[in-house]
C-alpha atoms as a PDB file:
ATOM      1  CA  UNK A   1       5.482  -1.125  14.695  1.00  0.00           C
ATOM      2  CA  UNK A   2       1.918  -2.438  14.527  1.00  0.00           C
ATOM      3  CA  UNK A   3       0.999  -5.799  15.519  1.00  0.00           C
ATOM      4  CA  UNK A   4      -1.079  -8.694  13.397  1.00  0.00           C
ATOM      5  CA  UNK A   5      -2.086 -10.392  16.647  1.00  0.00           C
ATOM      6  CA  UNK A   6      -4.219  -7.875  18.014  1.00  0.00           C
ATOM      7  CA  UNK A   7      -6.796  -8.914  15.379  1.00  0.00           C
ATOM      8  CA  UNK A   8     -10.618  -8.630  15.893  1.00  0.00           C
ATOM      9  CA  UNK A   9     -13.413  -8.612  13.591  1.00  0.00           C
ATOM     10  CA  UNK A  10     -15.544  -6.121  16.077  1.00  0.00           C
ATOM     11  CA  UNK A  11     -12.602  -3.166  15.327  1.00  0.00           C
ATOM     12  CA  UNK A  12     -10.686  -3.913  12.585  1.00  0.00           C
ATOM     13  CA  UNK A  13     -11.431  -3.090   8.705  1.00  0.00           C
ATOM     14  CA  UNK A  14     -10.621  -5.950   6.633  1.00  0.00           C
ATOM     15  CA  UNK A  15      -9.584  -5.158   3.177  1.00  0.00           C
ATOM     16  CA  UNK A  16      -9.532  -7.990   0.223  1.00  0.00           C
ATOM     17  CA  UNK A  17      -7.274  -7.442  -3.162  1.00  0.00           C
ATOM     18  CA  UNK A  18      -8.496  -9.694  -6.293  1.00  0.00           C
ATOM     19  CA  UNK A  19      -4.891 -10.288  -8.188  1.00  0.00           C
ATOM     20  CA  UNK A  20      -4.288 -11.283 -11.642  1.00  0.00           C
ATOM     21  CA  UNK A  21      -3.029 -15.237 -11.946  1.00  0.00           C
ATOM     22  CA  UNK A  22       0.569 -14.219 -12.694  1.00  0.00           C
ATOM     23  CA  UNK A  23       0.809 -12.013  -9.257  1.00  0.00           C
ATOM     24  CA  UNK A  24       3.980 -12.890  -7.642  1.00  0.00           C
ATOM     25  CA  UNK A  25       2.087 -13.950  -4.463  1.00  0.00           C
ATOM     26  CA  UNK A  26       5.805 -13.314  -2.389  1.00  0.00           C
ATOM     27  CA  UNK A  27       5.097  -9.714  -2.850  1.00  0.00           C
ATOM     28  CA  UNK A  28       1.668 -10.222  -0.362  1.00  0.00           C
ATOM     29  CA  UNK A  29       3.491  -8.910   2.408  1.00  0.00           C
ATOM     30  CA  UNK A  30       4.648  -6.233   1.330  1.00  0.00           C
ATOM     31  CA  UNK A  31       2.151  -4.829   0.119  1.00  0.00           C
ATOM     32  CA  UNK A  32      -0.173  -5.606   3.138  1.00  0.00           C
ATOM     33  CA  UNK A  33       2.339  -3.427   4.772  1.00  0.00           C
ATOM     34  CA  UNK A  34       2.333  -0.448   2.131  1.00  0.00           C
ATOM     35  CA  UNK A  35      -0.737  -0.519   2.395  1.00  0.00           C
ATOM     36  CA  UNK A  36      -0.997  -0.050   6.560  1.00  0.00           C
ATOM     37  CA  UNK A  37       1.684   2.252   6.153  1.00  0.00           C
ATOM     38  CA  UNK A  38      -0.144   4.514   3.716  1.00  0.00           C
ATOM     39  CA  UNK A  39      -3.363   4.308   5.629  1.00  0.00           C
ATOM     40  CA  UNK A  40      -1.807   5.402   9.147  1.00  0.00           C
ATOM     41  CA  UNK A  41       0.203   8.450   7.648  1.00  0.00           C
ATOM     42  CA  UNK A  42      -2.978   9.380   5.481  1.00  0.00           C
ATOM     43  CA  UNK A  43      -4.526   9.684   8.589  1.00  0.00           C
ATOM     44  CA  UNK A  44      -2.444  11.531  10.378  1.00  0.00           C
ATOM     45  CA  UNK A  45      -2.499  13.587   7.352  1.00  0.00           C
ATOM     46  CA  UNK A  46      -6.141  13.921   7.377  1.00  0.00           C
ATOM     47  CA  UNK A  47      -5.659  14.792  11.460  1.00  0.00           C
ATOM     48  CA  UNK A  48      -2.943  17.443  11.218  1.00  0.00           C
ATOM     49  CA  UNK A  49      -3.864  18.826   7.950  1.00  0.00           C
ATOM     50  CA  UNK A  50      -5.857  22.271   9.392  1.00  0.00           C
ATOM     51  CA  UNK A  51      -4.142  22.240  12.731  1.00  0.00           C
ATOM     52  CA  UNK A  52       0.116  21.773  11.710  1.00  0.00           C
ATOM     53  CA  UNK A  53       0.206  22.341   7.998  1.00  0.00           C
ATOM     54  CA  UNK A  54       3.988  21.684   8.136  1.00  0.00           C
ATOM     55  CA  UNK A  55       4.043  18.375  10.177  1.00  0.00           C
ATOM     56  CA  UNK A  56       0.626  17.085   7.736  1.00  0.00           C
ATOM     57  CA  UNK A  57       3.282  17.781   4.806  1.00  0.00           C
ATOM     58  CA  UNK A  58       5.386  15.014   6.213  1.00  0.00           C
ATOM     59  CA  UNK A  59       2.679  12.519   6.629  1.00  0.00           C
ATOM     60  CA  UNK A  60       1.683  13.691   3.155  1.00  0.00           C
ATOM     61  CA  UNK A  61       4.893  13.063   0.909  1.00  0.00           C
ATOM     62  CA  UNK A  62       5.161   9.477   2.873  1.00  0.00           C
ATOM     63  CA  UNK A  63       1.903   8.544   1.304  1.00  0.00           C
ATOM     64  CA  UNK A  64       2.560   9.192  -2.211  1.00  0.00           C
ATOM     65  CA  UNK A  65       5.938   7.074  -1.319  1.00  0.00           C
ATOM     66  CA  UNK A  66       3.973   4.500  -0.181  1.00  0.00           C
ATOM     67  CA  UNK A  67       1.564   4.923  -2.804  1.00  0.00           C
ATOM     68  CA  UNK A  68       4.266   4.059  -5.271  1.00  0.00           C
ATOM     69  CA  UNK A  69       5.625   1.323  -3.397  1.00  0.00           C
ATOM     70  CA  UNK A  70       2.186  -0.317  -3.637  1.00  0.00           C
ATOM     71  CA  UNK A  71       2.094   0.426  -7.316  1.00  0.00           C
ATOM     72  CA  UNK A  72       5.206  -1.074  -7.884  1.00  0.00           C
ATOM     73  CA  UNK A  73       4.558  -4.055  -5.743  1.00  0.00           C
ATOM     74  CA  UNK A  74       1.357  -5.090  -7.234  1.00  0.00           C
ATOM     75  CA  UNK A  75       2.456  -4.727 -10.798  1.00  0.00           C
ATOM     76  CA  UNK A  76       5.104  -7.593  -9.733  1.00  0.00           C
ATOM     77  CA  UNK A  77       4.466 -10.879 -11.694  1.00  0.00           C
ATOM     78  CA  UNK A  78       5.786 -14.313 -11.732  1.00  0.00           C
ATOM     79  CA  UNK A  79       7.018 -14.184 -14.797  1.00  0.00           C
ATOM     80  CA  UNK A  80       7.212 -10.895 -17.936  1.00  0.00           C
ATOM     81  CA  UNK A  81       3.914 -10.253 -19.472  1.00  0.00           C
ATOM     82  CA  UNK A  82       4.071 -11.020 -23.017  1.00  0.00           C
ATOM     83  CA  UNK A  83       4.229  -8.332 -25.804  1.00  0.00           C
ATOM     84  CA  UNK A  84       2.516  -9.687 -29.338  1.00  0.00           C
ATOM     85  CA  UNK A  85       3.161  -6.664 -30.833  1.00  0.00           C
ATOM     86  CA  UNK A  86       7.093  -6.008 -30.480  1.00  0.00           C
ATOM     87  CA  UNK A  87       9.881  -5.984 -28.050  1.00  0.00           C
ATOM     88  CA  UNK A  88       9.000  -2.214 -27.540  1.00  0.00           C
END
């Protein structure tokens, strides 16, 4: 578990998403925490890819997980974007 108090501009990246009006601004958390979630096991990744192939493939599958967690999350709007074209 990571902790949001621990906070300080000296060590920590800071990382800014620009959403579209209609983002369903409930689904901020979540993805804030995809998107810590991805980063640590990408890095372990990164850090046991040469040395333990087998454990990196762990961290590995959990980012594309996360990856499509984030996806999912951040194509989330307040309401359906409308089709002009069709129901299709």
């Amino acid at each position: 578990m990571h902790s949001r108090t621990q906070y300080s501009k000296n060590r920590d990246f800071i990382c800014h998403l620009h959403m579209p009006r209609n983002f369903n601004e409930q689904m901020a958390r979540p993805v804030e925490d995809y998107v810590f979630n991805f980063l640590k096991d990408w890095i372990m990744y990164k850090w046991l890819e040469t040395k333990m192939p087998d454990a990196a493939a762990v961290f590995f599958a959990n980012c594309e997980t996360y990856r499509e967690k984030i996806r999912g999350a951040l194509n989330m709007r307040d309401r359906p974007t409308r089709r002009y074209h069709g129901y299709y």
